[in-house]
N, C-alpha and C. Protein backbone atom coordinates (compact mmCIF):
# COMPACT_ATOMS: atom_id res chain seq x y z
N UNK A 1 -12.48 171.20 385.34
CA UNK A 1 -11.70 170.00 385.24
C UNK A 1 -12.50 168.97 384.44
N UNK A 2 -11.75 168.25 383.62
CA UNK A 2 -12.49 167.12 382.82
C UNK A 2 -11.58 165.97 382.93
N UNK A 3 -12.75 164.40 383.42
CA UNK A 3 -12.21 163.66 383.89
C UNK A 3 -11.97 162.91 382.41
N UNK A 4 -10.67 162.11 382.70
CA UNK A 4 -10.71 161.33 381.30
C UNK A 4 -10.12 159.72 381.65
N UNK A 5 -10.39 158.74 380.72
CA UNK A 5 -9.86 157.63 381.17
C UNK A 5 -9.05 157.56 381.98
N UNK A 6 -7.47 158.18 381.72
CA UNK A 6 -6.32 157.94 382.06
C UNK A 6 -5.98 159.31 383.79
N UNK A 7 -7.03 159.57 383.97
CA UNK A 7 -7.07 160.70 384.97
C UNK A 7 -7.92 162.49 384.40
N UNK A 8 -7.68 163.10 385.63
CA UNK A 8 -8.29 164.34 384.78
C UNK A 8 -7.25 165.08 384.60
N UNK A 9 -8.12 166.26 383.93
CA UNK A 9 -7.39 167.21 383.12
C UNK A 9 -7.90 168.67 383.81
N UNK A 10 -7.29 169.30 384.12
CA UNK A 10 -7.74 170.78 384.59
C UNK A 10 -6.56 171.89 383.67
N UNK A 11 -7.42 172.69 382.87
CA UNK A 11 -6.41 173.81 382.16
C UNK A 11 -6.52 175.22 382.75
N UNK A 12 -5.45 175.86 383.50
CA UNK A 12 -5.68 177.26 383.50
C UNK A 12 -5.46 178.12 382.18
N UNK A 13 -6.31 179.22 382.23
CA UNK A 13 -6.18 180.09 381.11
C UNK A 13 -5.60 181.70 382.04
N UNK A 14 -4.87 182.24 381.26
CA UNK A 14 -4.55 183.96 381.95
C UNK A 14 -5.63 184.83 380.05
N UNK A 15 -6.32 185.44 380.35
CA UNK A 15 -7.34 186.20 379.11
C UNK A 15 -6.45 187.58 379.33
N UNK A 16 -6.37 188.28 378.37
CA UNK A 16 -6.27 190.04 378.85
C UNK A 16 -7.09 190.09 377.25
N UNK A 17 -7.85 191.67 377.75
CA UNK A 17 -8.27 192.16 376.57
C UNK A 17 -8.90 191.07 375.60
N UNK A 18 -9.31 190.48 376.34
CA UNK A 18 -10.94 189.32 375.45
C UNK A 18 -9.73 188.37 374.40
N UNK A 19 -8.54 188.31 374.78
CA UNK A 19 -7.17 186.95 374.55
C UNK A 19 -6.94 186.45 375.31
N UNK A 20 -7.01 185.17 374.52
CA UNK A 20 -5.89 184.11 375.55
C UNK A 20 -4.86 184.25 375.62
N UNK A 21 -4.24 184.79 376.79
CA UNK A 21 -2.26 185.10 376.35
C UNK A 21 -1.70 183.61 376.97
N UNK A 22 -2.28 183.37 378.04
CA UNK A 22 -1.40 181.57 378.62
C UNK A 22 -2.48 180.46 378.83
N UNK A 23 -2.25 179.82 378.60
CA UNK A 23 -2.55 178.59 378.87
C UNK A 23 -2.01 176.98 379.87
N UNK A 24 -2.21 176.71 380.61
CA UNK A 24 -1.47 175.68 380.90
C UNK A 24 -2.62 175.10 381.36
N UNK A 25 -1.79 173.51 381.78
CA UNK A 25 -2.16 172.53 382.32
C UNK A 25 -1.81 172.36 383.45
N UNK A 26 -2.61 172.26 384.75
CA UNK A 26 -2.28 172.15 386.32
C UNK A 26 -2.70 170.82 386.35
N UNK A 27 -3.23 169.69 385.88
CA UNK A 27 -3.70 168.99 386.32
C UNK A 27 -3.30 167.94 384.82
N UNK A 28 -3.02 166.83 384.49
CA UNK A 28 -3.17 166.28 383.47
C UNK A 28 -2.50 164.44 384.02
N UNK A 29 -3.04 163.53 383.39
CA UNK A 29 -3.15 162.60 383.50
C UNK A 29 -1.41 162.04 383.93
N UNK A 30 -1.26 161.30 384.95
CA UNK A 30 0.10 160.78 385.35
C UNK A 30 0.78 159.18 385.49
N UNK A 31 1.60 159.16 385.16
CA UNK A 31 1.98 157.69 385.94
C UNK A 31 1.98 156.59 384.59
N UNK A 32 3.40 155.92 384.52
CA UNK A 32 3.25 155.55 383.71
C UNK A 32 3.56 155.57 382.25
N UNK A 33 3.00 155.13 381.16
CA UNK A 33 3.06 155.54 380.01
C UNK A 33 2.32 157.23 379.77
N UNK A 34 1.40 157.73 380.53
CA UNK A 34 1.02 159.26 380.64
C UNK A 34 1.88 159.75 380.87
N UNK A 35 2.56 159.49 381.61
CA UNK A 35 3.73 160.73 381.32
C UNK A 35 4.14 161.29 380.65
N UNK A 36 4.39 160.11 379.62
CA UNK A 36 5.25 160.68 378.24
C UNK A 36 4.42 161.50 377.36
N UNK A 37 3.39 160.87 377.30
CA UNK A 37 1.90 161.45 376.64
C UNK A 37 1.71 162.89 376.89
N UNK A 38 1.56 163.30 378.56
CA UNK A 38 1.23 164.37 379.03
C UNK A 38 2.54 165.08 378.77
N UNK A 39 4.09 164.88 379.29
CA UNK A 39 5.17 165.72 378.72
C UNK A 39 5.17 166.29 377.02
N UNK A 40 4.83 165.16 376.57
CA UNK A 40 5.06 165.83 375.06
C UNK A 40 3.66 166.57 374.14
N UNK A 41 2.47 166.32 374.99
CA UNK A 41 1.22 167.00 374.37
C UNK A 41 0.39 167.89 374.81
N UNK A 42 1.33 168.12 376.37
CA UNK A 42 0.29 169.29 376.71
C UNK A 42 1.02 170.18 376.39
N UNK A 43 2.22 170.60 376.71
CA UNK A 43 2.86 172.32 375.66
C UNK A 43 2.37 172.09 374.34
N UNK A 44 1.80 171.53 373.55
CA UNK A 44 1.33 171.39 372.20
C UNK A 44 0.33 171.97 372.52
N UNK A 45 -0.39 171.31 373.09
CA UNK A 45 -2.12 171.60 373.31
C UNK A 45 -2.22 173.46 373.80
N UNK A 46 -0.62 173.73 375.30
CA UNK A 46 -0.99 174.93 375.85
C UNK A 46 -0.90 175.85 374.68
N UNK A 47 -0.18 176.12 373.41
CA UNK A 47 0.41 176.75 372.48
C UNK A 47 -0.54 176.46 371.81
N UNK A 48 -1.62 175.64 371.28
CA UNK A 48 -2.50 175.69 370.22
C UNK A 48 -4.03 176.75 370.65
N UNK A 49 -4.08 176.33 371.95
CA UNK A 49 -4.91 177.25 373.08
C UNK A 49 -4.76 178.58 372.77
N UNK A 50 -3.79 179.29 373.21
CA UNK A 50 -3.19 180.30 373.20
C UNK A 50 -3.28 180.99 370.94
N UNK A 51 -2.38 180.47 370.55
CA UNK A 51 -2.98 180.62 369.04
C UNK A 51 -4.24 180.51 368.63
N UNK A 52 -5.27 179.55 368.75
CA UNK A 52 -6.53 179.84 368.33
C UNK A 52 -7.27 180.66 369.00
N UNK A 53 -7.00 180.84 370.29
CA UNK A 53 -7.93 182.00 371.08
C UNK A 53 -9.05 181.05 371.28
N UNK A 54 -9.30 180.09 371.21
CA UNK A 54 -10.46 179.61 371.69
C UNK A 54 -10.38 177.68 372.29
N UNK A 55 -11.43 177.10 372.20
CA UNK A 55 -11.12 175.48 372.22
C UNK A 55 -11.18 174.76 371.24
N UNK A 56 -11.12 175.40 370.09
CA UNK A 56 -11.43 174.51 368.52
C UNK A 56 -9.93 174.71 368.51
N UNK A 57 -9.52 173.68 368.84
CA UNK A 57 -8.11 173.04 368.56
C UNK A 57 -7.78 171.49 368.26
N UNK A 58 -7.00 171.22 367.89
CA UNK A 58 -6.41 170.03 367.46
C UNK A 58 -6.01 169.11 367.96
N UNK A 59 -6.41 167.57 368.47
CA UNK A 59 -6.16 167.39 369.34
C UNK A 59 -4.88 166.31 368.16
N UNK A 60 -3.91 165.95 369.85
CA UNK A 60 -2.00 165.78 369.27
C UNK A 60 -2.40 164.50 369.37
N UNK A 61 -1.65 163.74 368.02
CA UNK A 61 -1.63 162.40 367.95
C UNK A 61 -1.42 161.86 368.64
N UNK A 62 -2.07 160.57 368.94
CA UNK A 62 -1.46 159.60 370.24
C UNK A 62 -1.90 160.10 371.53
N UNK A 63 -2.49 161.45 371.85
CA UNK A 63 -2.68 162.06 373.48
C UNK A 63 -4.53 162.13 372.98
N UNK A 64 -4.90 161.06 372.53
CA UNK A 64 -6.48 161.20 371.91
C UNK A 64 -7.28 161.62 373.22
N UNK A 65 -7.32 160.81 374.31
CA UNK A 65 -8.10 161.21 375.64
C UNK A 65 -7.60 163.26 376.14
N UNK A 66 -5.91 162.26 376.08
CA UNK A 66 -5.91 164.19 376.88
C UNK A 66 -5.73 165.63 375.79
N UNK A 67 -6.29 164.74 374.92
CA UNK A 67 -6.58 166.40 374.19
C UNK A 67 -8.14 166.48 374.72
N UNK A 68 -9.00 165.85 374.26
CA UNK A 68 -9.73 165.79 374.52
C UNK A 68 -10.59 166.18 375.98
N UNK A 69 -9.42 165.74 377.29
CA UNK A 69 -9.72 166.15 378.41
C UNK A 69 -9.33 167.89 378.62
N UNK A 70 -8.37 168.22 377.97
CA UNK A 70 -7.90 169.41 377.69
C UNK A 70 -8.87 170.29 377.16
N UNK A 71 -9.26 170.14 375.74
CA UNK A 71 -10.42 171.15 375.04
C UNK A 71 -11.50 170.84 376.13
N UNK A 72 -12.28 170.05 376.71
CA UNK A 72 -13.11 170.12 377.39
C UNK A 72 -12.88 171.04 378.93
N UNK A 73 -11.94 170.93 379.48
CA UNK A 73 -11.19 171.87 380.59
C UNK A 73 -11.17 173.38 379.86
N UNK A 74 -10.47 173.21 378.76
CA UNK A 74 -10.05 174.94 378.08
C UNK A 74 -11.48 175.47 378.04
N UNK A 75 -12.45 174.87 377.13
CA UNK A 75 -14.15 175.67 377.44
C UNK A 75 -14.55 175.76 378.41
N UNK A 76 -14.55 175.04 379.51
CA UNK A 76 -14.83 175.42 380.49
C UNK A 76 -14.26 176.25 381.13
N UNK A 77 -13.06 176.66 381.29
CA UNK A 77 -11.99 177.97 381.34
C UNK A 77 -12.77 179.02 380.84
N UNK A 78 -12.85 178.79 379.58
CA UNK A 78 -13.07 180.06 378.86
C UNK A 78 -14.86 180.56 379.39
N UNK A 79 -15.58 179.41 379.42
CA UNK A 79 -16.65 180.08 379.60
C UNK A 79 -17.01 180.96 380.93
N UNK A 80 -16.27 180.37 381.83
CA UNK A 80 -15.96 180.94 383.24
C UNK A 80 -15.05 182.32 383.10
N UNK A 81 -14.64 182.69 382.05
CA UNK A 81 -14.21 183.68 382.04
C UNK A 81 -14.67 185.12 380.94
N UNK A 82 -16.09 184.07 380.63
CA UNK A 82 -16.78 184.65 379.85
C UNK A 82 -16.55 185.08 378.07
N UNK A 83 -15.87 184.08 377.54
CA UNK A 83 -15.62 183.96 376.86
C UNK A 83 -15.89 183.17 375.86
């Protein structure tokens, strides 16, 4: 989990065969103007996850913290999963 201004961020990953097949967000910043933030940038973020196979991803305009809380959650995912 990575804490970020606006709250934390926790990403699950599902790996098969040394891939990322899912990605999501269980945890992401709420309440508020985050909402809208978190509705419209974390399926961005889970889908960029999932396509790069890794945490060198892009973080979505305007969601500057929770991308950010995100790639920091996704490596830590990944490294816990040895990856």
């Amino acid at each position: 989990m990575a804490q970020t201004q606006y709250g934390p961020v926790q990403v699950r990953i599902t790996v098969a065969g040394g891939k990322i097949t899912k990605a999501e967000a269980v945890q992401a910043p709420k309440g508020g103007r985050s909402d809208q933030i978190t509705s419209s940038s974390v399926p961005r973020l889970n889908q960029a996850a999932v396509a790069a196979g890794n945490a060198q991803i892009d973080a979505v305009s305007g969601a500057t913290y929770t991308s950010a809380g995100y790639k920091q959650s996704l490596q830590s995912a990944l490294d816990q999963a040895g990856g």
